[in-house]
Protein backbone atom coordinates (compact mmCIF):
# COMPACT_ATOMS: atom_id res chain seq x y z
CA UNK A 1 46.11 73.48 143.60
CA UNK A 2 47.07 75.78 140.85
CA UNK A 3 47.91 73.07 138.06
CA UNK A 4 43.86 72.09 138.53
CA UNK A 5 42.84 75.68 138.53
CA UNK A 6 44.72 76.12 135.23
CA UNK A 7 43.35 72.73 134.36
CA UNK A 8 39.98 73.64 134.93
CA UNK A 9 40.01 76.88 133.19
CA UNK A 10 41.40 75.92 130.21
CA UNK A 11 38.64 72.97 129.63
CA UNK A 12 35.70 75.92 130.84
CA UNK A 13 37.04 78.12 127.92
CA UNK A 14 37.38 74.92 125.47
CA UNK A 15 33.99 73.62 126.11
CA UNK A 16 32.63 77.12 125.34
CA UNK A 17 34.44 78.26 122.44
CA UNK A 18 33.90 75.03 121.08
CA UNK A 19 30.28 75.33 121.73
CA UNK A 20 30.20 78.82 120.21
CA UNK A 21 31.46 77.81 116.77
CA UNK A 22 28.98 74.50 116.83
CA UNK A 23 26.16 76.94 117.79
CA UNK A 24 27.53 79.39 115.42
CA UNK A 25 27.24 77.61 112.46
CA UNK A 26 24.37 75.61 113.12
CA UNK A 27 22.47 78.71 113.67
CA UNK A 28 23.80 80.00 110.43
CA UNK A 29 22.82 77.03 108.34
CA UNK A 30 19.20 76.43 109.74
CA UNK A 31 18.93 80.43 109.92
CA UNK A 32 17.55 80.27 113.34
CA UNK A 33 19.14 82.76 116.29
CA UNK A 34 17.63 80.87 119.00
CA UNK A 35 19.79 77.68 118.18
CA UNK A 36 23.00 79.27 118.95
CA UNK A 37 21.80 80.34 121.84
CA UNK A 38 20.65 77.01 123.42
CA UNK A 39 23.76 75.20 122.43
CA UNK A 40 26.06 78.05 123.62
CA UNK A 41 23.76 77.91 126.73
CA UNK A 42 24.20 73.29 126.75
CA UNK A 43 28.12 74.05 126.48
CA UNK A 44 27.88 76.52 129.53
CA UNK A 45 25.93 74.31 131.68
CA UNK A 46 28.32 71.03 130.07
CA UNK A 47 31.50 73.18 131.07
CA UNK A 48 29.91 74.08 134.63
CA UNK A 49 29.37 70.43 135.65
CA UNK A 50 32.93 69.85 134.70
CA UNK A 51 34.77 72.10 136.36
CA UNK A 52 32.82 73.60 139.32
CA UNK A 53 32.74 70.48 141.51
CA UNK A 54 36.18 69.88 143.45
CA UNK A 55 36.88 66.84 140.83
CA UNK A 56 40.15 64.65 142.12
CA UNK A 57 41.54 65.30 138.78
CA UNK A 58 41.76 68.66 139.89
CA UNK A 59 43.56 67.70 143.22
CA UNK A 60 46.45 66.02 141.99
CA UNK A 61 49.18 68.41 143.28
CA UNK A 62 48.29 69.81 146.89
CA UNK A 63 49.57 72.38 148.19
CA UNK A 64 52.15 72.32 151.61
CA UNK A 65 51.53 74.35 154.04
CA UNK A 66 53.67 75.34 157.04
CA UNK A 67 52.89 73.40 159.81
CA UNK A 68 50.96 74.83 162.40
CA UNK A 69 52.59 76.46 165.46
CA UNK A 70 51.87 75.99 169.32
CA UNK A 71 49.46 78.18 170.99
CA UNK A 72 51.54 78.58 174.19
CA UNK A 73 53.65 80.92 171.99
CA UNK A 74 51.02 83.18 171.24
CA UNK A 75 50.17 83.77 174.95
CA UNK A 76 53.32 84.07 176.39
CA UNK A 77 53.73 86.75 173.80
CA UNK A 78 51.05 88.55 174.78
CA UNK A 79 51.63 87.99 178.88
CA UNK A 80 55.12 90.18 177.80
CA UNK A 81 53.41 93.09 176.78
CA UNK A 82 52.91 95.85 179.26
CA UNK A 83 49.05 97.63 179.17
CA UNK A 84 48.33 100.70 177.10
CA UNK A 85 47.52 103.70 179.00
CA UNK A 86 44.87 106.10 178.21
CA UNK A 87 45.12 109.71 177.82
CA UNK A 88 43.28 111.67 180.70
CA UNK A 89 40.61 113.74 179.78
């Protein structure tokens, strides 16, 4: 549904921009690149386990669809329509 879409996105971007400023300055104080990257990388895989899998907290509000039609309608249809002819070469 599109409230758990929006739902999902908006903890993906959290998780990661919170991750990014932890990373940030952690790399900044201990002066060391390669920290930032491995906790931006933690938040990314953190984030991912979160919101990939179809989660029922994402489910709350299904969609409704129209309900499906009969299939006798469909050929009866096509029983009406006269043949195409093809052009003589």
């Amino acid at each position: 549904d599109y409230k758990g879409q929006k739902l999902a996105e908006q903890i993906f971007q959290g998780i990661i921009l919170v991750s990014a400023i932890i990373g940030f300055i952690y790399g900044y104080i201990t002066e060391q690149f390669g920290w930032t990257v491995y906790i931006v990388m933690a938040g990314f895989a953190l984030s991912c386990l979160l919101t990939l899998p179809p989660w029922p907290m994402y489910r709350r509000n299904p969609l409704k669809w129209l309900p499906v039609q009969e299939s006798g309608t469909e050929e009866k249809k096509s029983a009406d329509r006269k043949p195409k002819r093809h052009a003589k070469s």
